[in-house]
Protein backbone atom coordinates (compact mmCIF):
# COMPACT_ATOMS: atom_id res chain seq x y z
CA UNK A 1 25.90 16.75 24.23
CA UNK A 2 25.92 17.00 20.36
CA UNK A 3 22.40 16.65 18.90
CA UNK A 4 21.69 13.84 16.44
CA UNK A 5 20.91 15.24 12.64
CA UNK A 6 17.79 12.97 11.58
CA UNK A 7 19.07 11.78 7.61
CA UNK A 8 17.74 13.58 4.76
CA UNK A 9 17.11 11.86 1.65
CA UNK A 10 15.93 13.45 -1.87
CA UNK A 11 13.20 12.58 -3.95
CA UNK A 12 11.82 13.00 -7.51
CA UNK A 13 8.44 13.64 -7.89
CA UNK A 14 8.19 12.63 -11.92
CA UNK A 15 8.64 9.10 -13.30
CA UNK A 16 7.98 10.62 -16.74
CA UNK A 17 11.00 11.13 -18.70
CA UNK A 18 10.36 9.09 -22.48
CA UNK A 19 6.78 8.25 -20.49
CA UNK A 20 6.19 11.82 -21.64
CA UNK A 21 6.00 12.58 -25.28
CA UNK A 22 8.71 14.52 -26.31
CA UNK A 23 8.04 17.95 -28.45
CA UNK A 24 11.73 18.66 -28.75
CA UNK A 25 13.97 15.55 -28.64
CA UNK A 26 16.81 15.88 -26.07
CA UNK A 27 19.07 15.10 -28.98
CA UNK A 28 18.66 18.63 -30.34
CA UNK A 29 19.06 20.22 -26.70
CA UNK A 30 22.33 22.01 -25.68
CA UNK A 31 22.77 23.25 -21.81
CA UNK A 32 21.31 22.10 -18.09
CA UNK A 33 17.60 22.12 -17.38
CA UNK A 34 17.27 25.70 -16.67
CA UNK A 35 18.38 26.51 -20.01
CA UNK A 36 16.68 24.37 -22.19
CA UNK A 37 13.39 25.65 -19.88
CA UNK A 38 15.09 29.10 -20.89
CA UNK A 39 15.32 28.72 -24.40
CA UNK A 40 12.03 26.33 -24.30
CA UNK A 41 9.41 28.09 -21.95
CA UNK A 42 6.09 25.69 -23.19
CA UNK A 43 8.62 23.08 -22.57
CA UNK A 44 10.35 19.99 -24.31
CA UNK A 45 7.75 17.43 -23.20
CA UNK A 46 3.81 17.28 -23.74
CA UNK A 47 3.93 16.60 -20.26
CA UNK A 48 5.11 20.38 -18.92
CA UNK A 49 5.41 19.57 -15.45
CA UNK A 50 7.78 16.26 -16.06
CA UNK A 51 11.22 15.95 -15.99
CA UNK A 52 13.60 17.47 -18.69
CA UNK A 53 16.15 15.35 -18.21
CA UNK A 54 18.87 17.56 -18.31
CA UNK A 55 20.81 17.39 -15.58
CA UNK A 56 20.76 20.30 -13.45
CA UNK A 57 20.17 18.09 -10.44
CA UNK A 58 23.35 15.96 -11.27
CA UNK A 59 25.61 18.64 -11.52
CA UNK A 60 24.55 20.02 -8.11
CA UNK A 61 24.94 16.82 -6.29
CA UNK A 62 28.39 16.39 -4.56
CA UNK A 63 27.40 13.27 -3.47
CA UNK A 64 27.36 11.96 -7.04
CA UNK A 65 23.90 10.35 -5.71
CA UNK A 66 21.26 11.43 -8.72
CA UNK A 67 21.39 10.46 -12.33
CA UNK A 68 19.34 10.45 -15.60
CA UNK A 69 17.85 7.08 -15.44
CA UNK A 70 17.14 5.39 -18.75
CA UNK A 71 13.58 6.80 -19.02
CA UNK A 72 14.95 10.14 -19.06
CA UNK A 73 13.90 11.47 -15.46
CA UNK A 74 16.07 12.57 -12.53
CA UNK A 75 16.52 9.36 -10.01
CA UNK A 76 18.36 9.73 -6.71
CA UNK A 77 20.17 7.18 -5.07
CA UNK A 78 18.97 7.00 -1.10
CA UNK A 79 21.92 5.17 -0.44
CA UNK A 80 24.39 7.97 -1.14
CA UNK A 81 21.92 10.94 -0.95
CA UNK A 82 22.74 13.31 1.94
CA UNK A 83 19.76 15.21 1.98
CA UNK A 84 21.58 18.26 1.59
CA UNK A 85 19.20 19.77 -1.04
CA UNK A 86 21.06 21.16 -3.98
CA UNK A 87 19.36 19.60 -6.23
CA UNK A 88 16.44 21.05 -5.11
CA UNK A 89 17.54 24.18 -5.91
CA UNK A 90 18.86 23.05 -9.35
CA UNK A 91 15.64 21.77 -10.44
CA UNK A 92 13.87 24.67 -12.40
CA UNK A 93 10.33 22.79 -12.19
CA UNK A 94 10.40 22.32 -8.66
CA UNK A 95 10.34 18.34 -8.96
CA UNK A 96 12.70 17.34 -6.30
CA UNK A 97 12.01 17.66 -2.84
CA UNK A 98 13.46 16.53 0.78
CA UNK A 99 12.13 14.25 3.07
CA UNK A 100 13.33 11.60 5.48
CA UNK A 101 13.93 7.81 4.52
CA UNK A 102 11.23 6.90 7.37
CA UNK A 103 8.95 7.99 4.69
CA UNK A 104 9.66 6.02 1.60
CA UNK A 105 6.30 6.03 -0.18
CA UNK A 106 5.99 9.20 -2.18
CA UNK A 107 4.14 10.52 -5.58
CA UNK A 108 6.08 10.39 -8.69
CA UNK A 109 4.11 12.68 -10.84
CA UNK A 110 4.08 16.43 -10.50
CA UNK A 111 1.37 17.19 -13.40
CA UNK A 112 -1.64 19.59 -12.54
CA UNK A 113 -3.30 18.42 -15.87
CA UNK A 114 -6.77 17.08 -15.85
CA UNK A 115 -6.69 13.02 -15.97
CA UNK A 116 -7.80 13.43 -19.94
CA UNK A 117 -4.99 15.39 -21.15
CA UNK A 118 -2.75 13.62 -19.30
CA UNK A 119 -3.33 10.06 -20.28
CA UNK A 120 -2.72 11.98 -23.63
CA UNK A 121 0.57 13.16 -22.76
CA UNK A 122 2.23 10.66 -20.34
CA UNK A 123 1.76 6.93 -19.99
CA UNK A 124 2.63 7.37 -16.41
CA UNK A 125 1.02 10.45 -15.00
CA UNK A 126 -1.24 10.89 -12.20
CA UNK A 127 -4.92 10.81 -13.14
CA UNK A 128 -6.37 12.50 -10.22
CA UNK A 129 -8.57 8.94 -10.00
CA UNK A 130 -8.74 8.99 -6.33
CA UNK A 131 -8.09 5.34 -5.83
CA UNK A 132 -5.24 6.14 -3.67
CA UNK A 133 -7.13 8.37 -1.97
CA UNK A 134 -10.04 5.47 -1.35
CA UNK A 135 -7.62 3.14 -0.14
CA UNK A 136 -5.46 5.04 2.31
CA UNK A 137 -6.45 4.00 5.50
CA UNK A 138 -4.81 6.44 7.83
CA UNK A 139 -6.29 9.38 5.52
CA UNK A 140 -2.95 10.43 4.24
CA UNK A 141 -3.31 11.21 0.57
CA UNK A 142 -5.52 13.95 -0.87
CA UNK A 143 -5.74 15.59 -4.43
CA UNK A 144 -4.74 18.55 -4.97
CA UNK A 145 -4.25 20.15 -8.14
CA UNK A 146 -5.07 16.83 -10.21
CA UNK A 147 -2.35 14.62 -8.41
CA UNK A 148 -2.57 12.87 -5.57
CA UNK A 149 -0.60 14.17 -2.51
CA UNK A 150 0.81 12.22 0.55
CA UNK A 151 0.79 13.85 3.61
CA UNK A 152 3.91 12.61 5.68
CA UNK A 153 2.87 13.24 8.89
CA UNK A 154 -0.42 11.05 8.72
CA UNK A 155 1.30 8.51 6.56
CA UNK A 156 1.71 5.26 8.04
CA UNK A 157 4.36 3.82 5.26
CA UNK A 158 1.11 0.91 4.34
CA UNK A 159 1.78 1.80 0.83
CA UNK A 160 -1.68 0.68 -0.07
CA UNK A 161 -1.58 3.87 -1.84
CA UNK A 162 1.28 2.67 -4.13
CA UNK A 163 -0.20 -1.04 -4.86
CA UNK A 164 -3.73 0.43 -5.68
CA UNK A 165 -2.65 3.01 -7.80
CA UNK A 166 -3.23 2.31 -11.88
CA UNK A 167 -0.92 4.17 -13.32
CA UNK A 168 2.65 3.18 -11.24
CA UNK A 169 3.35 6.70 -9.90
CA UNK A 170 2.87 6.33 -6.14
CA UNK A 171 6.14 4.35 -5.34
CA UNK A 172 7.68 2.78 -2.51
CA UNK A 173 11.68 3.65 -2.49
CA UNK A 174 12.81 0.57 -0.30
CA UNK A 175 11.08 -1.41 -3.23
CA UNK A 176 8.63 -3.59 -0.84
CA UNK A 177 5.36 -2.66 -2.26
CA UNK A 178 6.30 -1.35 -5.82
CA UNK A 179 9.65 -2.04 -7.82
CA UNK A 180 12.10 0.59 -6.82
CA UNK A 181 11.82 3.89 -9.22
C-alpha cells in the first residue's frame, strides 16, 4: 500500500520589501539575490535581514508558484506551491521555509534587530513587543532573537497571534484572520 505524502507548502518569513528602506535601490542592481548579497554584504536594505527582492526564489521554483510582489518581497502562491523546497535553498538569507498548509499562521519578519532600530528601518518589522506572545493561548509563540516565533506543533491555528499583533507581520495565509500576504 503506497503511503500518502502530507502537502508541503512554502513560506516567506519577511513582508518587508519597500517596508524596508532601501540603501541601494533595486534599480541600480544587476544579478539574483545571492549576488547582489555578493557584491552588497551590509546589504541593499536598512532592514538586513528582509527580503532583497531579487529573485533567486523565482528562478528556482518549477512550479512557477513565488513572485516579487509589489512591495518588493518574495510571496508564494499555496495554491501552486509543491513544497518541494528550492527556493529554500535559493534564498541566501534564509527567509523561506517549509511547512504544511494545516499551519497557515506564520511570522513574516525575520529581523533580529532590537524593536528601536527596527521601527527605524522597516514599517513592518517585528518589535519583539510580546503581545503575541500575551495573547497566544495554547503557548505557541515565544521570542527569540527579537521576533516572535510560532511553534507549529503547539499552535492551534487561533491566530490571535496575528489579530493582536501591531505591526501586521504575524499573518494568516488562508486570509481569515489577517488579509492574505
Amino acid at each position: 500500500m503506497a503511503q500518502k505524502r502530507n502537502r508541503k507548502v512554502a513560506v516567506v518569513q519577511c513582508l518587508g520589501g519597500c517596508h524596508a528602506e532601501a540603501v541601494i535601490p533595486r534599480g541600480d542592481l544587476a544579478g539574483d539575490c545571492s549576488q547582489v548579497l555578493a557584491d552588497h554584504p551590509d546589504g541593499i536594505l536598512k532592514c538586513k535581514w528582509g527580503c532583497l527582492g531579487m529573485g533567486s526564489c523565482v528562478a528556482a521554483c518549477k512550479s512557477d508558484a513565488i513572485h516579487i510582489n509589489s512591495f518588493g518581497a518574495a510571496e508564494v502562491d499555496r495554491g501552486k506551491c509543491v513544497g518541494c523546497g528550492l527556493c529554500v535553498k535559493a534564498c541566501p538569507l534564509g527567509l523561506i521555509r517549509i511547512t504544511t498548509p494545516e499551519y497557515p499562521v506564520y511570522t513574516a519578519c525575520m529581523n533580529q534587530d532590537g524593536g528601536a532600530q527596527t521601527r527605524k528601518d522597516c514599517s513592518v518589522g517585528c518589535i519583539a513587543c510580546g503581545i503575541c506572545v500575551k495573547n497566544c493561548p495554547a503557548d505557541a509563540v515565544r521570542i527569540e532573537n527579537n521576533h516572535a516565533v510560532i511553534d507549529e506543533a503547539k499552535c492551534i491555528a487561533c491566530g490571535m497571534c496575528a489579530v493582536k499583533c501591531p505591526r501586521g507581520i504575524i499573518l494568516d495565509a488562508d486570509g481569515i484572520f489577517t488579509v492574505k500576504a
